[in-house]
N, C-alpha and C. Protein backbone atom coordinates (compact mmCIF):
# COMPACT_ATOMS: atom_id res chain seq x y z
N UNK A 1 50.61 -44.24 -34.57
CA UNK A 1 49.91 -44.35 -33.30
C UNK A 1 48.42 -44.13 -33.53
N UNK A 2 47.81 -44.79 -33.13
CA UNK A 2 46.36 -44.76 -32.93
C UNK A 2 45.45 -44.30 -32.05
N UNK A 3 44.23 -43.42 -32.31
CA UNK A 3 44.16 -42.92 -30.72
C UNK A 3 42.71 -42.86 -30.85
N UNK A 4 41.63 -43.60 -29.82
CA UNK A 4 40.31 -43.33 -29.94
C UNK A 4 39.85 -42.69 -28.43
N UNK A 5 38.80 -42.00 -28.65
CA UNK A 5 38.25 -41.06 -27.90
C UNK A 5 36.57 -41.92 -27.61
N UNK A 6 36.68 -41.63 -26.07
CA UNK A 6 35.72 -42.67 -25.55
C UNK A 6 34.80 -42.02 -24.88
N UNK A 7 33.79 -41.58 -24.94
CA UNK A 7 32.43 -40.87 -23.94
C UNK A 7 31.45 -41.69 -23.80
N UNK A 8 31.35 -41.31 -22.37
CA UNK A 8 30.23 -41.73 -21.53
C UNK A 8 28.91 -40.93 -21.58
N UNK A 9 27.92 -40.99 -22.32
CA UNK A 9 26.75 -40.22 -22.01
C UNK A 9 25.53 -40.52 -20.87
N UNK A 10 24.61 -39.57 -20.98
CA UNK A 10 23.56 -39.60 -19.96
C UNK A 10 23.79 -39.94 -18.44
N UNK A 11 25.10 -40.04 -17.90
CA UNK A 11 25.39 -40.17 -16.69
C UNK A 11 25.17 -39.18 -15.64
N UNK A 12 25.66 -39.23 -14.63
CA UNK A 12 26.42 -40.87 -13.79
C UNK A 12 24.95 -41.45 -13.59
N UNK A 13 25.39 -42.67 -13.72
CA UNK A 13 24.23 -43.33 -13.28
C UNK A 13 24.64 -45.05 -12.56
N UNK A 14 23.45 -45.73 -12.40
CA UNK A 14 23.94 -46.96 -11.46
C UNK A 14 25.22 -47.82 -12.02
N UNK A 15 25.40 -47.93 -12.70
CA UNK A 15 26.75 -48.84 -13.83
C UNK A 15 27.77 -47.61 -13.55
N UNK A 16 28.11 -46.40 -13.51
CA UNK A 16 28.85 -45.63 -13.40
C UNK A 16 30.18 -46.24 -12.50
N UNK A 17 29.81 -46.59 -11.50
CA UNK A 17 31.23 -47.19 -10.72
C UNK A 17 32.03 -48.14 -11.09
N UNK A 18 31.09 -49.25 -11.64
CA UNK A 18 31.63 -50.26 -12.45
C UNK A 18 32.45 -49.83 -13.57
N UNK A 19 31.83 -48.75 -14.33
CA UNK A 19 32.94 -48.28 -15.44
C UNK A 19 34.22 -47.97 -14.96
N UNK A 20 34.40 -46.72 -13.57
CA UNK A 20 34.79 -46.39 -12.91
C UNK A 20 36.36 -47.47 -13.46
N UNK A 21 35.65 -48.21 -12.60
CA UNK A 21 36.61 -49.94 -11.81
C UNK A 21 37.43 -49.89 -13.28
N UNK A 22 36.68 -50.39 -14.59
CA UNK A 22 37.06 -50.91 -15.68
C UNK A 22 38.16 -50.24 -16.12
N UNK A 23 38.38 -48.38 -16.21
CA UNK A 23 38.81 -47.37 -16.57
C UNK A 23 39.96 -47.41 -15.98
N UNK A 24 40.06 -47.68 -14.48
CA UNK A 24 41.18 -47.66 -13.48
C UNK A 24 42.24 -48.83 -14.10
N UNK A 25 41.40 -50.17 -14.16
CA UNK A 25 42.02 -51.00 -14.65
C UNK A 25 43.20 -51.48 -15.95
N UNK A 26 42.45 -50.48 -16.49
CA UNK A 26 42.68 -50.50 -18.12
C UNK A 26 43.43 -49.19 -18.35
N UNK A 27 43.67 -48.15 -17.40
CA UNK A 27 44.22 -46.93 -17.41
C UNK A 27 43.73 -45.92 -18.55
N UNK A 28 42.52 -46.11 -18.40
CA UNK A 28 42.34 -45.25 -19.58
C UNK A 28 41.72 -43.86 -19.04
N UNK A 29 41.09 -43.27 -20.27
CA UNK A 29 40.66 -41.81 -19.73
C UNK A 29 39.42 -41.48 -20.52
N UNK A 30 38.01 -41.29 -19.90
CA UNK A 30 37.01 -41.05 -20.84
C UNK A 30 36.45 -39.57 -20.32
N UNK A 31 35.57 -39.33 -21.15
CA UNK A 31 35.32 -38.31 -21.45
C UNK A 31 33.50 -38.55 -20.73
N UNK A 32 32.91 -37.33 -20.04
CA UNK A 32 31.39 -37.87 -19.13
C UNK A 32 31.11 -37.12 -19.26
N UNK A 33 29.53 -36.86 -20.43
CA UNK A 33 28.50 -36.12 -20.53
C UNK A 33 27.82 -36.06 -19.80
N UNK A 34 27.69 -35.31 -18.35
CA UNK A 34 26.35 -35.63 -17.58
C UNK A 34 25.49 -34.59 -17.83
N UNK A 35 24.55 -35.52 -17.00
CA UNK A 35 23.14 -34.51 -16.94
C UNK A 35 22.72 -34.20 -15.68
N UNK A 36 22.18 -33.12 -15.72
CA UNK A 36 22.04 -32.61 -14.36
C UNK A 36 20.95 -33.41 -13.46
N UNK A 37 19.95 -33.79 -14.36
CA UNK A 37 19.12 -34.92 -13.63
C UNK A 37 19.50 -35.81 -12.70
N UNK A 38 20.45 -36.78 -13.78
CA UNK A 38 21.65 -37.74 -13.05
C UNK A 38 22.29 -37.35 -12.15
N UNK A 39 23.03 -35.92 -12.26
CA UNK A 39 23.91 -35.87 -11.54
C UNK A 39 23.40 -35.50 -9.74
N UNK A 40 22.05 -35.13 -9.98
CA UNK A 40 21.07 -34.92 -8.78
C UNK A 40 20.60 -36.17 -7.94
N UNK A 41 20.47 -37.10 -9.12
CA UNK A 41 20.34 -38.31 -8.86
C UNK A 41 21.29 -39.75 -8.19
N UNK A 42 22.72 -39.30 -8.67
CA UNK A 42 23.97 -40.24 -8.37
C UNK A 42 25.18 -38.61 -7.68
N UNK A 43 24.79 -38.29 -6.73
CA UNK A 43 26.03 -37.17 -6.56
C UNK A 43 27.25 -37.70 -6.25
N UNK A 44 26.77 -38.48 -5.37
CA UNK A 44 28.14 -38.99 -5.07
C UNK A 44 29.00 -39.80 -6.07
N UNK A 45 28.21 -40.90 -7.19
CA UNK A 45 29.12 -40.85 -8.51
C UNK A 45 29.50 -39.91 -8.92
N UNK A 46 29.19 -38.83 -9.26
CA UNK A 46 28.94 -37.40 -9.97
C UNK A 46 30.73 -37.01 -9.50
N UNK A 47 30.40 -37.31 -8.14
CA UNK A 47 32.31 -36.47 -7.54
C UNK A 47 33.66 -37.80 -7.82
N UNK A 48 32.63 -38.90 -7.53
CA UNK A 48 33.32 -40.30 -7.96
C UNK A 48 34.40 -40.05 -9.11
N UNK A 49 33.13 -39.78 -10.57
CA UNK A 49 34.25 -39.55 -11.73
C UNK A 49 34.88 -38.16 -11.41
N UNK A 50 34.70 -37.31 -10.47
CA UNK A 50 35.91 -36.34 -10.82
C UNK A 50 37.06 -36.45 -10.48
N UNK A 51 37.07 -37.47 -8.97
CA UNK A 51 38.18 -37.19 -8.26
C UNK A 51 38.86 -38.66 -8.78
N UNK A 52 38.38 -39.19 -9.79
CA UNK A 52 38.78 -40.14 -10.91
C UNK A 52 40.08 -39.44 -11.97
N UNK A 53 39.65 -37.82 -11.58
CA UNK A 53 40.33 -37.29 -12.86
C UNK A 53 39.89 -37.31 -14.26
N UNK A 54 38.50 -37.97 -14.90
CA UNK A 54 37.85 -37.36 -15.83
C UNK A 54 37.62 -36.69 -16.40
N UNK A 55 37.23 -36.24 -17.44
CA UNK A 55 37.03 -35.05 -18.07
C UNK A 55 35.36 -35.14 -18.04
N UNK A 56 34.77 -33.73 -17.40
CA UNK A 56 33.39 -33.65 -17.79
C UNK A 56 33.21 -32.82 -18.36
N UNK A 57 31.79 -33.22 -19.33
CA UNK A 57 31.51 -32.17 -20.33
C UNK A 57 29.51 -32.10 -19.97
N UNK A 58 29.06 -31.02 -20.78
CA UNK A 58 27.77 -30.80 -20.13
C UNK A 58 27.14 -31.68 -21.09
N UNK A 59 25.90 -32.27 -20.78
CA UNK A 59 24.70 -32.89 -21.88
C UNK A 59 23.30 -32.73 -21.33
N UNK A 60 23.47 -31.19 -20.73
CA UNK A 60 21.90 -30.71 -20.50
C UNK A 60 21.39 -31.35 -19.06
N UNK A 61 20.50 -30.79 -18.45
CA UNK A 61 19.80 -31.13 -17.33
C UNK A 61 18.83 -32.23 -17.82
N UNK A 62 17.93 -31.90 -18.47
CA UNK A 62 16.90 -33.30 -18.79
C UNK A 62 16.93 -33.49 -20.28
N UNK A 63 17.93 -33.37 -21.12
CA UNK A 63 18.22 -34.05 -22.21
C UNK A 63 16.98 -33.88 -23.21
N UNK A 64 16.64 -32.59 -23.27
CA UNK A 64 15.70 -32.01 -24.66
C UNK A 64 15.75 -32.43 -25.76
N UNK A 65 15.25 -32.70 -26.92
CA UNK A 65 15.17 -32.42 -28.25
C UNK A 65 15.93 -31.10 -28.38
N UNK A 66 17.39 -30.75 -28.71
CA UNK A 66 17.52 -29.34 -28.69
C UNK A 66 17.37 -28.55 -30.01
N UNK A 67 17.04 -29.12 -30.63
CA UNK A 67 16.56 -28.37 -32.50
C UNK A 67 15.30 -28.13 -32.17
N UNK A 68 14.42 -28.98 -31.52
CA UNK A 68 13.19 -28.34 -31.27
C UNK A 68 13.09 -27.23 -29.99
N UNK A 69 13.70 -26.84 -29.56
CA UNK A 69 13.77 -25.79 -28.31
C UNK A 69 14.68 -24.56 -28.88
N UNK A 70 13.89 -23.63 -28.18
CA UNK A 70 14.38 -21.85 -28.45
C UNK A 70 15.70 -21.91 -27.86
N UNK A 71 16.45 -20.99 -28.75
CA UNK A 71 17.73 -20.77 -28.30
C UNK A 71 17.98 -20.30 -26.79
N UNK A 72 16.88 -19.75 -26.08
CA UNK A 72 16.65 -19.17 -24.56
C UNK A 72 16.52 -20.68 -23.45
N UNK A 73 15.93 -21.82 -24.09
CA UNK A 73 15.54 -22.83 -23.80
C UNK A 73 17.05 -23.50 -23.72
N UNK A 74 17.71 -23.65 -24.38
CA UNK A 74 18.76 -24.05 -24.65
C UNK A 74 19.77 -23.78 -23.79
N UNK A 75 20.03 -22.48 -23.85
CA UNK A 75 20.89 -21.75 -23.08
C UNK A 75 20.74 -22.11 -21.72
N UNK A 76 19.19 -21.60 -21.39
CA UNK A 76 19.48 -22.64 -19.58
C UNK A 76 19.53 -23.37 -19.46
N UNK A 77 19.13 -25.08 -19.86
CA UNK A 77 19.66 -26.27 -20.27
C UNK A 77 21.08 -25.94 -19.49
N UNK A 78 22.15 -25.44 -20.53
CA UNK A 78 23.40 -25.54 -20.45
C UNK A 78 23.74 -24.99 -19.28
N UNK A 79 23.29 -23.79 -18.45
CA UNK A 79 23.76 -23.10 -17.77
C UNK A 79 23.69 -23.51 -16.46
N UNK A 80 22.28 -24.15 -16.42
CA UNK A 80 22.16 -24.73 -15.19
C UNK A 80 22.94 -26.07 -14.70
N UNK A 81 23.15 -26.56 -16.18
CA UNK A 81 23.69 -28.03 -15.81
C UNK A 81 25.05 -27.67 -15.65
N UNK A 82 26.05 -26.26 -16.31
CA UNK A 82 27.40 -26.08 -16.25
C UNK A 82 27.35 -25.79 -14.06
N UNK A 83 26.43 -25.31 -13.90
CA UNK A 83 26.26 -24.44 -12.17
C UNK A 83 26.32 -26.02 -11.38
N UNK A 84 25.08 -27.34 -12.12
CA UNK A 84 25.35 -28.08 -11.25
C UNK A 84 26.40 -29.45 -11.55
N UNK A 85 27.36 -29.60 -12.25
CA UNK A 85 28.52 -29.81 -12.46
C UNK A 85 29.39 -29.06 -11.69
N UNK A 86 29.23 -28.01 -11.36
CA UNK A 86 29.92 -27.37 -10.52
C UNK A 86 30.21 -27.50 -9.13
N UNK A 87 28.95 -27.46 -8.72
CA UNK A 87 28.20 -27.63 -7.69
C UNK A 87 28.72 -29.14 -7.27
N UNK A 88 28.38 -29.93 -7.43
CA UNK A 88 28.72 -31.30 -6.76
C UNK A 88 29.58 -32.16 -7.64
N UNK A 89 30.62 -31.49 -8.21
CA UNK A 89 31.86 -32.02 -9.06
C UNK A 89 33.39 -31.00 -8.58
N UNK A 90 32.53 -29.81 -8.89
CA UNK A 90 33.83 -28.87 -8.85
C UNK A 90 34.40 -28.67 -10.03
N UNK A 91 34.20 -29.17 -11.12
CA UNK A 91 35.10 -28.81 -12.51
C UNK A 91 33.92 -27.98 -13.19
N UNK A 92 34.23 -27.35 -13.97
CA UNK A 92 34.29 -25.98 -14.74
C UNK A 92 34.15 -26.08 -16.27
């Protein structure tokens, strides 16, 4: 059996629904790095892929260089974007 693993980065964004459509179609299951930018930006995609049943994962609020940023820098990056994933997704 063969099995590939599919992520969506820098989302949700305008094409987001269309994937949406494709995913439904095709029954598959991907994996959505958002960003908190985006997700400020497309909320209502943002809940779109959850109540899709997606898996979300964090990829930072505004998508830093993160080797060049302090580990303090970093950390809120993540923290804020885990609060607003939260916030207008509901997953954890």
């Amino acid at each position: 059996m063969h099995c590939v693993a599919v992520t969506y980065d820098d989302g949700p964004s305008a094409m987001t629904p269309e994937l949406l459509n494709t995913i439904k179609k095709f029954k598959l299951s991907i994996t959505f790095f958002e960003m908190g930018n985006s997700i400020m930006a497309f909320p209502n995609t943002a809940q779109k892929v959850a109540a899709a049943g997606m898996e979300i994962g964090n990829h930072t609020v505004t998508h830093p260089n993160l080797p060049a940023k302090t580990p303090d820098r970093i950390r809120r990056e993540l923290e804020h974007n885990s609060q607003l994933i939260k916030q207008f997704t509901g997953a954890t």
